[in-house]
PDB file of N, CA and C in Angstrom:
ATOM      1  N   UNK A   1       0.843  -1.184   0.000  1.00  0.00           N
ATOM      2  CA  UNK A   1       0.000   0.000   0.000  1.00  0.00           C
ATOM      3  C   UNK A   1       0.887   1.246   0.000  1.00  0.00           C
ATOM      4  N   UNK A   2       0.423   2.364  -0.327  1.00  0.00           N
ATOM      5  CA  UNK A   2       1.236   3.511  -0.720  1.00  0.00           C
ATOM      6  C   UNK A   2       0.567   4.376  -0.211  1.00  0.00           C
ATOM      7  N   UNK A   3       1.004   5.616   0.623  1.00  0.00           N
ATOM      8  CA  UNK A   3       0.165   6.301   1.351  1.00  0.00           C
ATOM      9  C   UNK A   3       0.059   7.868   0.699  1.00  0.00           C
ATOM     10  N   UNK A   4      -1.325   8.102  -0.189  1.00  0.00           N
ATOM     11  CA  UNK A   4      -1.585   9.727  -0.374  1.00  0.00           C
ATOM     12  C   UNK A   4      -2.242  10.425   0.372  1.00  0.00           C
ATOM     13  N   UNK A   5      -1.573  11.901   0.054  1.00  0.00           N
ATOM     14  CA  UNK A   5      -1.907  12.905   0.885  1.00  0.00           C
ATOM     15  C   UNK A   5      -3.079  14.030  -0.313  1.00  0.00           C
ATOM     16  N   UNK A   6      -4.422  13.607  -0.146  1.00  0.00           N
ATOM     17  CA  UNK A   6      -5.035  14.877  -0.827  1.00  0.00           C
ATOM     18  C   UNK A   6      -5.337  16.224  -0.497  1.00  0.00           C
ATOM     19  N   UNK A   7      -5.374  17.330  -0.910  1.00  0.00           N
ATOM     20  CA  UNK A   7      -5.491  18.302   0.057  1.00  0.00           C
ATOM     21  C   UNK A   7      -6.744  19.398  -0.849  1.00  0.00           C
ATOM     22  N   UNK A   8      -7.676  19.448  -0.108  1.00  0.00           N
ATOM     23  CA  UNK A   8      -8.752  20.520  -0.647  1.00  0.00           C
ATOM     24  C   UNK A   8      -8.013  21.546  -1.051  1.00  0.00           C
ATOM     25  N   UNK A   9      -9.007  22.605  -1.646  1.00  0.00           N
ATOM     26  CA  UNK A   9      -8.410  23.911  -2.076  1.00  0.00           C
ATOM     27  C   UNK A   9      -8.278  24.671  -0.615  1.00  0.00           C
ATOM     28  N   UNK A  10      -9.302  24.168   0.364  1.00  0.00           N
ATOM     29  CA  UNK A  10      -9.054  25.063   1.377  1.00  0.00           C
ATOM     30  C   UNK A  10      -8.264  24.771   2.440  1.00  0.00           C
ATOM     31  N   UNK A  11      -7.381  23.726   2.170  1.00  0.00           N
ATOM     32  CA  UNK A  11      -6.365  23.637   2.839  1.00  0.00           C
ATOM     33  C   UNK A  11      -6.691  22.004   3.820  1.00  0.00           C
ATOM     34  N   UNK A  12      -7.576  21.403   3.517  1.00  0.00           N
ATOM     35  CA  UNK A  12      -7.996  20.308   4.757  1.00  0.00           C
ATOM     36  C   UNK A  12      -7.161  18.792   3.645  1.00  0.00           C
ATOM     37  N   UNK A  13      -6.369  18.320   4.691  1.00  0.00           N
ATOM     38  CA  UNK A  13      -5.519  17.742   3.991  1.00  0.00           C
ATOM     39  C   UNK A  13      -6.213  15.901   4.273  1.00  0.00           C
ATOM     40  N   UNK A  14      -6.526  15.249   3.536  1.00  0.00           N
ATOM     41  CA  UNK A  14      -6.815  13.716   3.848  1.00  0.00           C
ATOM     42  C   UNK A  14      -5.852  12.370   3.482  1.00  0.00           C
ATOM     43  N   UNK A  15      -6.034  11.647   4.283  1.00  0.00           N
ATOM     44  CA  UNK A  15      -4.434  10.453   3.821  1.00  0.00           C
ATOM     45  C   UNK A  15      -4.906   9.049   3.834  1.00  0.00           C
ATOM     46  N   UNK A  16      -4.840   8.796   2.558  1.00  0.00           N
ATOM     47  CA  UNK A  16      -5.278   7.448   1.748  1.00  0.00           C
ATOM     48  C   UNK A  16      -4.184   6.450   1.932  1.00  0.00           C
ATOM     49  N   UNK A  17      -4.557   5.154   1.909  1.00  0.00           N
ATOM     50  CA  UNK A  17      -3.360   4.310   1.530  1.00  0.00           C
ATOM     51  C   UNK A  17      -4.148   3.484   0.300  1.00  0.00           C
ATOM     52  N   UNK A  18      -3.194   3.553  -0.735  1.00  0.00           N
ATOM     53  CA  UNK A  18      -3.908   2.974  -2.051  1.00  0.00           C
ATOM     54  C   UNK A  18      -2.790   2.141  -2.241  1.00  0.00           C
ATOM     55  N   UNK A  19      -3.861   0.644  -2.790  1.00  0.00           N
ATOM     56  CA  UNK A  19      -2.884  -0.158  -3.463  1.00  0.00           C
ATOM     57  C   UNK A  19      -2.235  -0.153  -4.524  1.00  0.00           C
ATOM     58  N   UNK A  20      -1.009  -0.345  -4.672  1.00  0.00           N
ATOM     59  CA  UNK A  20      -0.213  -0.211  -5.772  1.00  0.00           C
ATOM     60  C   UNK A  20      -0.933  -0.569  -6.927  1.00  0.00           C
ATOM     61  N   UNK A  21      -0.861  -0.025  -8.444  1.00  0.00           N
ATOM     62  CA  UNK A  21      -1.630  -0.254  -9.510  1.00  0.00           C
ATOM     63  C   UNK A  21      -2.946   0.380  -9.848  1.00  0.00           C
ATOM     64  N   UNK A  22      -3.272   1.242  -8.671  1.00  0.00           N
ATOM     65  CA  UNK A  22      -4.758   1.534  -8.612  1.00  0.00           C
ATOM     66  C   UNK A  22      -4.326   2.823  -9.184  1.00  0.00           C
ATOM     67  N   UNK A  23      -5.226   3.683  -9.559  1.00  0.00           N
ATOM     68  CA  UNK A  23      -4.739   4.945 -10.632  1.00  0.00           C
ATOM     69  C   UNK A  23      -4.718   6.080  -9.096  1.00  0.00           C
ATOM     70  N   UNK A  24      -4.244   7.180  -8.745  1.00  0.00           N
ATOM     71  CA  UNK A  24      -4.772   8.414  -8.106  1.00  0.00           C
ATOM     72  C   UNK A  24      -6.242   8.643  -8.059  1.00  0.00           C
ATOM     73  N   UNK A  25      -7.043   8.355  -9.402  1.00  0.00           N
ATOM     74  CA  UNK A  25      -8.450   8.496  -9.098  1.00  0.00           C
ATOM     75  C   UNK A  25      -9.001   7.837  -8.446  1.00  0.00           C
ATOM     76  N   UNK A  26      -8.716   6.651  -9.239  1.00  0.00           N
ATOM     77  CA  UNK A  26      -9.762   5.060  -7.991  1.00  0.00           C
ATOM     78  C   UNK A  26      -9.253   5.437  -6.910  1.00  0.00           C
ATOM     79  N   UNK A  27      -8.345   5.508  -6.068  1.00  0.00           N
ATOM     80  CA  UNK A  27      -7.901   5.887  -4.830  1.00  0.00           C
ATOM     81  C   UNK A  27      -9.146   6.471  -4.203  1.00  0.00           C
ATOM     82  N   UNK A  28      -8.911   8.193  -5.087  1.00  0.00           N
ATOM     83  CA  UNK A  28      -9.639   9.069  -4.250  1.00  0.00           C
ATOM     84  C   UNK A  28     -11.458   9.018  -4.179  1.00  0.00           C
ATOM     85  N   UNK A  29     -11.707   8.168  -5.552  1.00  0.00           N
ATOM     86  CA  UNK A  29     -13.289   7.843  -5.975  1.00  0.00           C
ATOM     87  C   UNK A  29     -13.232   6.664  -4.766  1.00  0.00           C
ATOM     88  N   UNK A  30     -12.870   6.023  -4.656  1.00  0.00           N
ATOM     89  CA  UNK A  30     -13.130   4.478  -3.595  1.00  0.00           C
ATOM     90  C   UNK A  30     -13.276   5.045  -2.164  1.00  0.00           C
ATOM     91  N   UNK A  31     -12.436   6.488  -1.853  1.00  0.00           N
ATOM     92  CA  UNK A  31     -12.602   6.964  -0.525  1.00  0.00           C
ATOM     93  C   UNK A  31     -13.335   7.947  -0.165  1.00  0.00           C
ATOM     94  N   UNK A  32     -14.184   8.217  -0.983  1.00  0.00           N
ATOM     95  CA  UNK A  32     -14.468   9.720  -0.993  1.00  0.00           C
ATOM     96  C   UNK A  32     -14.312  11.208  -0.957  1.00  0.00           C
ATOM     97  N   UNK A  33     -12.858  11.149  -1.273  1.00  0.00           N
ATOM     98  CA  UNK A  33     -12.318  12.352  -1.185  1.00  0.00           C
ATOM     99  C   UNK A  33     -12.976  13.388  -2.235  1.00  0.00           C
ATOM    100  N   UNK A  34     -13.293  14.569  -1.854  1.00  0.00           N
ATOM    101  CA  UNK A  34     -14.028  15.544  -2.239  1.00  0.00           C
ATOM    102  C   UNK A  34     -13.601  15.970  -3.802  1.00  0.00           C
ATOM    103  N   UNK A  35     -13.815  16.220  -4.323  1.00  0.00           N
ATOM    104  CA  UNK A  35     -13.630  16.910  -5.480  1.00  0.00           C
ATOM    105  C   UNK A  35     -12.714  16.659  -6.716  1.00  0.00           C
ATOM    106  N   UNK A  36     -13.001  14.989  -6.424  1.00  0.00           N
ATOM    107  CA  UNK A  36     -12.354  14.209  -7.408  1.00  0.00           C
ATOM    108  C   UNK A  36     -13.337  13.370  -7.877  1.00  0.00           C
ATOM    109  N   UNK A  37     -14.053  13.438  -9.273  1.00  0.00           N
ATOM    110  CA  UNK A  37     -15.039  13.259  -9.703  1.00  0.00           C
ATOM    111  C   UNK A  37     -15.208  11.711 -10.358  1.00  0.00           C
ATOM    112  N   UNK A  38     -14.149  11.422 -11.353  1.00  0.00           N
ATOM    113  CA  UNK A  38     -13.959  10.556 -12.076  1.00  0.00           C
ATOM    114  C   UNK A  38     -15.093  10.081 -13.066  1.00  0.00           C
ATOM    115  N   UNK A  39     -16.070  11.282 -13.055  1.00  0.00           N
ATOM    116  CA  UNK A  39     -16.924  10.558 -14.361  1.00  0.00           C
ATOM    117  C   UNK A  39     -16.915   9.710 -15.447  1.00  0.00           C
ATOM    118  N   UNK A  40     -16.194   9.785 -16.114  1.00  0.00           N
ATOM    119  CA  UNK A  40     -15.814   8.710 -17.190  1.00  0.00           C
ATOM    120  C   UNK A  40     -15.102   7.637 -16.357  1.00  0.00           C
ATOM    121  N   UNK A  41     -15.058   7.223 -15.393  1.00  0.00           N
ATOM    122  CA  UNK A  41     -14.477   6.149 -14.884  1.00  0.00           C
ATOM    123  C   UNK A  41     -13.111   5.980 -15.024  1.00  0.00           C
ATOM    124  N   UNK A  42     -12.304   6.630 -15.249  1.00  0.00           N
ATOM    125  CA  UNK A  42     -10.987   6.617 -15.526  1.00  0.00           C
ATOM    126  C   UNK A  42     -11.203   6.803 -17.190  1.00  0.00           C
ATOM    127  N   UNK A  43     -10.980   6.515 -18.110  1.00  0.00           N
ATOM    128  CA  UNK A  43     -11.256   6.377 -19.211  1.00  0.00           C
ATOM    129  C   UNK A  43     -10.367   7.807 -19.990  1.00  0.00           C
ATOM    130  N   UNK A  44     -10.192   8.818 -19.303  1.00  0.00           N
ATOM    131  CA  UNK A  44      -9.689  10.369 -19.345  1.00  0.00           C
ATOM    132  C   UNK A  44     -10.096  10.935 -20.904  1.00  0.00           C
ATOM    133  N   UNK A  45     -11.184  11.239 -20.527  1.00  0.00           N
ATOM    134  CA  UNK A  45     -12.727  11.796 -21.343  1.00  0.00           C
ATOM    135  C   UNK A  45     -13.120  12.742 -20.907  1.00  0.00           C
ATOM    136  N   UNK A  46     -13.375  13.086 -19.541  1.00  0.00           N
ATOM    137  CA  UNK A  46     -14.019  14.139 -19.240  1.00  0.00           C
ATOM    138  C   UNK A  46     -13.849  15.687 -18.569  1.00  0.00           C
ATOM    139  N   UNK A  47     -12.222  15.317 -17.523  1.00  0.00           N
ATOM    140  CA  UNK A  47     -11.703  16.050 -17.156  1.00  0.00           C
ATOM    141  C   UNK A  47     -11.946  16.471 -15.454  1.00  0.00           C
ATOM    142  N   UNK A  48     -12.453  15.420 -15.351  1.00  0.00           N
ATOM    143  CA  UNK A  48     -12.913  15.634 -14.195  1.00  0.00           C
ATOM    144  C   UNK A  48     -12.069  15.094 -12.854  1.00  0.00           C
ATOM    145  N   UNK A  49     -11.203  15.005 -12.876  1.00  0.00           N
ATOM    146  CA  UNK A  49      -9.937  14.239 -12.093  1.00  0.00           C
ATOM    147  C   UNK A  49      -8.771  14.517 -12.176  1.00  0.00           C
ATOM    148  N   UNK A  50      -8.575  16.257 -13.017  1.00  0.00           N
ATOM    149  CA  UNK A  50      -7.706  16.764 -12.580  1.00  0.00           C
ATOM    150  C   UNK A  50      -7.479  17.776 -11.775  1.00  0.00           C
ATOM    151  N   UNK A  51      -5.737  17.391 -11.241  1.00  0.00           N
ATOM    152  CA  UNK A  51      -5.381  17.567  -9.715  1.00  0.00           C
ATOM    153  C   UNK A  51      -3.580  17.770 -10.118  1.00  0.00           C
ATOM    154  N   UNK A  52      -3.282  18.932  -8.979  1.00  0.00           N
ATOM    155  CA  UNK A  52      -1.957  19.408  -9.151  1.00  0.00           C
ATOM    156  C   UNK A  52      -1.595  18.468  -8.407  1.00  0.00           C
ATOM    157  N   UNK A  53       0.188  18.017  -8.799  1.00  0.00           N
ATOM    158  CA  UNK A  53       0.974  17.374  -8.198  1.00  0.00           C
ATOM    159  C   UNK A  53       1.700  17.723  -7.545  1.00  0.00           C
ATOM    160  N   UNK A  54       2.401  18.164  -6.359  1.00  0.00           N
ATOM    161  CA  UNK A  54       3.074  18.033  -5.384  1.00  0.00           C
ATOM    162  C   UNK A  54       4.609  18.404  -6.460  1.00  0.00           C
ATOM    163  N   UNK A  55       4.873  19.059  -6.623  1.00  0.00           N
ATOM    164  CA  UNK A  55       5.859  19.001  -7.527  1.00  0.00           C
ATOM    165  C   UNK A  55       7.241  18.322  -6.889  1.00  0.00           C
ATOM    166  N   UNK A  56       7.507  18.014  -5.542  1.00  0.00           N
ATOM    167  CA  UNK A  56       8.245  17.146  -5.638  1.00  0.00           C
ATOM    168  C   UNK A  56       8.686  15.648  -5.801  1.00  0.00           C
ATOM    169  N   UNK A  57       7.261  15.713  -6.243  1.00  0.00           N
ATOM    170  CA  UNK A  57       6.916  14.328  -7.091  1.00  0.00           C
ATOM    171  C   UNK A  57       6.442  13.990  -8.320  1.00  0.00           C
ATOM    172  N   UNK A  58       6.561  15.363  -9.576  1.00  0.00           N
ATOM    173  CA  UNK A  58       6.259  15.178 -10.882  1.00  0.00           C
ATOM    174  C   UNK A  58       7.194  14.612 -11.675  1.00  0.00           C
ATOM    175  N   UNK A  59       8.740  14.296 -10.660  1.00  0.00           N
ATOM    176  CA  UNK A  59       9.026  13.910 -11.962  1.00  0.00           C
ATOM    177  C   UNK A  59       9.663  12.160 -11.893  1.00  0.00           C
ATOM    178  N   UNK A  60       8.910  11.863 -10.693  1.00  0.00           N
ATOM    179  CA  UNK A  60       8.759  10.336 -10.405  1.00  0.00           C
ATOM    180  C   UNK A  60       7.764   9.912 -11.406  1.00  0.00           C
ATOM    181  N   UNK A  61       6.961  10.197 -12.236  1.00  0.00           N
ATOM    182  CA  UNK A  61       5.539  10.561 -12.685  1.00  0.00           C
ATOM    183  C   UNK A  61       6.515   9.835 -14.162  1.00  0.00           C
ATOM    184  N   UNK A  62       5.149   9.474 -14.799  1.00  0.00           N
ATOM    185  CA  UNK A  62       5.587   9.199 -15.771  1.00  0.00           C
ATOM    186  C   UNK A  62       5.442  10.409 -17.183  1.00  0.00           C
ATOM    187  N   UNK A  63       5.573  10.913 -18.101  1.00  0.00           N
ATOM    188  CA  UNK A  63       5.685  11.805 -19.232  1.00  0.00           C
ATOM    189  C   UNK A  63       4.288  11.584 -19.308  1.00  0.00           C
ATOM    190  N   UNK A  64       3.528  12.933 -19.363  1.00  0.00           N
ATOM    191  CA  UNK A  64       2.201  12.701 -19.771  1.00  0.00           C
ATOM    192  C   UNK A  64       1.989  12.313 -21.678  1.00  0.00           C
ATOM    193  N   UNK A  65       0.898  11.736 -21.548  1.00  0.00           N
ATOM    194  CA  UNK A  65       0.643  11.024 -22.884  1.00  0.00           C
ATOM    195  C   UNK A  65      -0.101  12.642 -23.591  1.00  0.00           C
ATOM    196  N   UNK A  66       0.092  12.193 -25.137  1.00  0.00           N
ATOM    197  CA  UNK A  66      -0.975  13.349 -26.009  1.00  0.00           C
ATOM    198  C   UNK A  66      -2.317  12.788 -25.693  1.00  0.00           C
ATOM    199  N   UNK A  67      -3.055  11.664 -25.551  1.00  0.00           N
ATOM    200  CA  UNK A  67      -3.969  11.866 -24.789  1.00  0.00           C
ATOM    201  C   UNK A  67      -4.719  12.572 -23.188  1.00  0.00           C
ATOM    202  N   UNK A  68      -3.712  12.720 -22.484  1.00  0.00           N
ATOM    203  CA  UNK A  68      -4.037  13.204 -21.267  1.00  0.00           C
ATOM    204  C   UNK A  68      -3.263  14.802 -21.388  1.00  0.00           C
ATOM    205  N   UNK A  69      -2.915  15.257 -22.327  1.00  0.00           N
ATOM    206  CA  UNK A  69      -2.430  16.536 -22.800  1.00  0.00           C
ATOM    207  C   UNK A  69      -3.496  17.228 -23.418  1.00  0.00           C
ATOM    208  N   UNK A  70      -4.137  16.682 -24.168  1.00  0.00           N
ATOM    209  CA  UNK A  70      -5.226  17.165 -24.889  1.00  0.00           C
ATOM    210  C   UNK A  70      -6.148  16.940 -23.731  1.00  0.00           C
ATOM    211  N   UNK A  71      -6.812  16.244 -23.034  1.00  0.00           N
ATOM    212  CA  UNK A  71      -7.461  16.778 -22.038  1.00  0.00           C
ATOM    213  C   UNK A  71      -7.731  17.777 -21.057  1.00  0.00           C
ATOM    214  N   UNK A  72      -5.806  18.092 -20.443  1.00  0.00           N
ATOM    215  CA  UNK A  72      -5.847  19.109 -19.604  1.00  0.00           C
ATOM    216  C   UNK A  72      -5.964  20.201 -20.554  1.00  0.00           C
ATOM    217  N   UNK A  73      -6.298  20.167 -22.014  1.00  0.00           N
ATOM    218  CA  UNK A  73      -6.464  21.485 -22.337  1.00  0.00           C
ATOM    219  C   UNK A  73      -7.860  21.573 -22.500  1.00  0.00           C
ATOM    220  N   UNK A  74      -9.066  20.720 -22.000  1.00  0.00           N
ATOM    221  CA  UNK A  74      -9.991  21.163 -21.768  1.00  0.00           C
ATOM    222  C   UNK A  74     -10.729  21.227 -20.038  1.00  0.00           C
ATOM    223  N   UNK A  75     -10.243  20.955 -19.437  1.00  0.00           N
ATOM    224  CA  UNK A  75     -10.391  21.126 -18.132  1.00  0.00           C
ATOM    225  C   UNK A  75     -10.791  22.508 -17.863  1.00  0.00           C
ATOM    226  N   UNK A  76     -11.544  22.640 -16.559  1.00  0.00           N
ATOM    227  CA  UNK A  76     -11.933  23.823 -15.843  1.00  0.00           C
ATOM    228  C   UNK A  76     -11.278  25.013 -15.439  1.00  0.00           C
ATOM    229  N   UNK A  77     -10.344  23.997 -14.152  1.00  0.00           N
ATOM    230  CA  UNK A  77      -9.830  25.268 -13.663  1.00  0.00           C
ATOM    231  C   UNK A  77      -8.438  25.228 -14.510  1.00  0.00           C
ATOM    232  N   UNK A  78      -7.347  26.133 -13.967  1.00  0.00           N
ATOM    233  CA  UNK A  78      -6.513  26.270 -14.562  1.00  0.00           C
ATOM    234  C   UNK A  78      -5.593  25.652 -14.788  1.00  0.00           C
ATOM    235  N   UNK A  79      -4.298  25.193 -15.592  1.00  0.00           N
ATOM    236  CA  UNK A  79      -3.698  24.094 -15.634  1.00  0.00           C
ATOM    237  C   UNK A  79      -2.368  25.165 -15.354  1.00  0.00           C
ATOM    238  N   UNK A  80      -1.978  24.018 -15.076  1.00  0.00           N
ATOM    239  CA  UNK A  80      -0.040  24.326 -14.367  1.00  0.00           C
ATOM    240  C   UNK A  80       0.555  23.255 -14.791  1.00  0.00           C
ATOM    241  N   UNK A  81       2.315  23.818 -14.312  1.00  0.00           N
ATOM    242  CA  UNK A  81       3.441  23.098 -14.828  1.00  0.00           C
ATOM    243  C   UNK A  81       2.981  21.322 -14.439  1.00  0.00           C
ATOM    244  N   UNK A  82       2.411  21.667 -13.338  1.00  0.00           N
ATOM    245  CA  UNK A  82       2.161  20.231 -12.108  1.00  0.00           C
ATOM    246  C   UNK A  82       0.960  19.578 -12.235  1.00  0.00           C
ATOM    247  N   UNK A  83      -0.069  19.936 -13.188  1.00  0.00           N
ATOM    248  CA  UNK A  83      -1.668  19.751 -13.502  1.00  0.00           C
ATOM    249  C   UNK A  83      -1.188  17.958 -14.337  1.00  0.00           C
ATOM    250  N   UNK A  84      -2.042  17.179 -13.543  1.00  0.00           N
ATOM    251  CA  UNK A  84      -2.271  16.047 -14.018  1.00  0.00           C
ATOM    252  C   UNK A  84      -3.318  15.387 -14.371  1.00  0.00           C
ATOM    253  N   UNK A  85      -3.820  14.491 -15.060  1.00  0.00           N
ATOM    254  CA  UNK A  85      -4.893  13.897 -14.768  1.00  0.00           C
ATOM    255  C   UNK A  85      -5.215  12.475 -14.148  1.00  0.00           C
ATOM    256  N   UNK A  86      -5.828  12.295 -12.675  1.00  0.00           N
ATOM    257  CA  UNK A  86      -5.523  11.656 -12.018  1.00  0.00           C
ATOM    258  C   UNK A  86      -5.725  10.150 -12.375  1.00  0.00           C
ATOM    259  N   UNK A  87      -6.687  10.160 -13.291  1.00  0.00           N
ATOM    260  CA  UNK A  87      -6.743   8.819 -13.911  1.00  0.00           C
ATOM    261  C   UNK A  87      -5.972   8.214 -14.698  1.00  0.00           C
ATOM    262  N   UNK A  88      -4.734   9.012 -14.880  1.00  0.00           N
ATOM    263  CA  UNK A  88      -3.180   8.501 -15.750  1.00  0.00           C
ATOM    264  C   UNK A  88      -2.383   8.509 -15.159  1.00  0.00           C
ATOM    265  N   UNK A  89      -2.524   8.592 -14.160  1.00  0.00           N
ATOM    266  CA  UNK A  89      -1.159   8.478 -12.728  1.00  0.00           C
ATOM    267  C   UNK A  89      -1.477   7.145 -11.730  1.00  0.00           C
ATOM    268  N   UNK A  90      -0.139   6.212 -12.352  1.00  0.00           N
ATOM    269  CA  UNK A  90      -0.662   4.460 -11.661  1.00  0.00           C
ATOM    270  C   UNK A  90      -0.002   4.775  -9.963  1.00  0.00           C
ATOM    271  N   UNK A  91      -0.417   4.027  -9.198  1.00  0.00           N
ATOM    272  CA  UNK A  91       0.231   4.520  -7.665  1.00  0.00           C
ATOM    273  C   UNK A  91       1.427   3.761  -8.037  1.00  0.00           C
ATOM    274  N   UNK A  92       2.516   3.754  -7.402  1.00  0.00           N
ATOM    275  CA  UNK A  92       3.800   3.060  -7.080  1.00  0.00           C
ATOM    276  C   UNK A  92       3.998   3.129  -5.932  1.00  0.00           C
ATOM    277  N   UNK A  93       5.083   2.278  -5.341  1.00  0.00           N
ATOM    278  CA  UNK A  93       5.854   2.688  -4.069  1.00  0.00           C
ATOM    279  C   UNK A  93       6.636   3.724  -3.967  1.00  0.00           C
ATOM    280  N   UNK A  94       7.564   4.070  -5.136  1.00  0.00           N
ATOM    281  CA  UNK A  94       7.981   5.506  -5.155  1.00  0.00           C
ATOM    282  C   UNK A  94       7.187   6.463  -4.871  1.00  0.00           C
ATOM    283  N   UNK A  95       5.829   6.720  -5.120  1.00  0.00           N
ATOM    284  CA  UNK A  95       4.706   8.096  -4.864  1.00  0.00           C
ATOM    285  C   UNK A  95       4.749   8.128  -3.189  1.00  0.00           C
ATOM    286  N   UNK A  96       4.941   6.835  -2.563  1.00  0.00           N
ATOM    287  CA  UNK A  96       4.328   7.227  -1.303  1.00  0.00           C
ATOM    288  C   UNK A  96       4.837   8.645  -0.757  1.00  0.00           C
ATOM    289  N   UNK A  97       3.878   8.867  -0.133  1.00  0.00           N
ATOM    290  CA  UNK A  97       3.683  10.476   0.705  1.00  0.00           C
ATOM    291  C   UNK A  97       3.407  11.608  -0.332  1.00  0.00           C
ATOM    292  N   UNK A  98       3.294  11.151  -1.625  1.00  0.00           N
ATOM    293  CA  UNK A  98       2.339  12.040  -2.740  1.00  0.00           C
ATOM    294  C   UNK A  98       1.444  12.972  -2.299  1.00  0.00           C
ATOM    295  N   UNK A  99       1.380  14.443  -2.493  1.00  0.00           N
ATOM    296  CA  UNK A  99       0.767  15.352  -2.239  1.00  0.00           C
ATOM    297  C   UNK A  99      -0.187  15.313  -3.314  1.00  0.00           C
ATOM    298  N   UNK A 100      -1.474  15.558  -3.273  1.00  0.00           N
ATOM    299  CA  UNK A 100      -1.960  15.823  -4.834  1.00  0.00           C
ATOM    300  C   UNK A 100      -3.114  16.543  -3.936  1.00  0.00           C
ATOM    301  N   UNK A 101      -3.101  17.523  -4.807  1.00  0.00           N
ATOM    302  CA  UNK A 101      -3.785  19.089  -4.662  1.00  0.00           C
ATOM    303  C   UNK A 101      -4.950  19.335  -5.543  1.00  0.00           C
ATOM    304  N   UNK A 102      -6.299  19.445  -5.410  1.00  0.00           N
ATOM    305  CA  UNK A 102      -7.381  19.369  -5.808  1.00  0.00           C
ATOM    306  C   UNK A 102      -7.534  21.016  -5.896  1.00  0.00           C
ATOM    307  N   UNK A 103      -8.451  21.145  -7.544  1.00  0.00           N
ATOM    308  CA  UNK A 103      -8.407  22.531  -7.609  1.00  0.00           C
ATOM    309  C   UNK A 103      -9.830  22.475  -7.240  1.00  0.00           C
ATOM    310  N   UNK A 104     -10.056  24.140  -7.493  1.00  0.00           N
ATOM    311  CA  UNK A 104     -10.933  24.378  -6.983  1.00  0.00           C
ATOM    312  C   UNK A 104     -12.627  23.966  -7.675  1.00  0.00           C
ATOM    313  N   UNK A 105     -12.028  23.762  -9.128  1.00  0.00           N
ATOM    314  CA  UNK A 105     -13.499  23.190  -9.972  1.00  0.00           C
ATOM    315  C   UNK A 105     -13.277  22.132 -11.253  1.00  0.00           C
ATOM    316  N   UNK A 106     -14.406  21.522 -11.488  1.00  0.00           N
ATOM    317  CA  UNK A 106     -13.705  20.577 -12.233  1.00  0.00           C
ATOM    318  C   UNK A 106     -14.824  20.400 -12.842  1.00  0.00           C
ATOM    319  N   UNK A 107     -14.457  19.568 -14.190  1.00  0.00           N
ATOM    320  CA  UNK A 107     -15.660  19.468 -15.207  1.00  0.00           C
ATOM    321  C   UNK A 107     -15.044  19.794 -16.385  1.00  0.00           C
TER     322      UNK A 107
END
């Protein structure tokens, strides 16, 4: 198990332990963490599961794909150097203590 740290926009921080292989989304969809939507079920269609990374862990991360590139360019809120989409980020043991930062709107 690998332990994440999600953190609202308003600062309330929650700590998951997800099994290795499970994406950042299933994580946060299986626990209820707030404002991680996953509509398309992972599938990264809709945009609804993106979430800034902790930047001292983007570059454990794997190279985002032109599919999940072209997504964050339709997303809500704003995208950054660190903007991922959580349904393309597999957990590892390297992530443990992963920060991932939920914006403020999504859709």
């Amino acid at each position: 198990m690998t332990n994440l740290i999600y953190v609202q926009p308003n600062g309330v921080r929650l700590e998951v332990e997800a099994p290795d292989g499970m994406t950042v989304m299933q994580a946060a969809v299986d626990t209820a963490v707030e404002g991680i939507i996953g509509a398309c079920a992972g599938s990264c269609a809709c945009g609804t599961c993106h979430v800034y990374i902790d930047e001292r862990y983007t570059s454990l991360l794997p190279p985002i794909s032109t599919e999940e590139d072209n997504k964050l360019d339709e997303v809500a809120a704003p995208v950054k150097r660190n903007s991922r989409m959580a349904c393309r980020v597999v957990v590892t043991p390297r992530l443990d203590g992963m920060v991932v930062h939920i914006p403020t709107t999504q859709g």
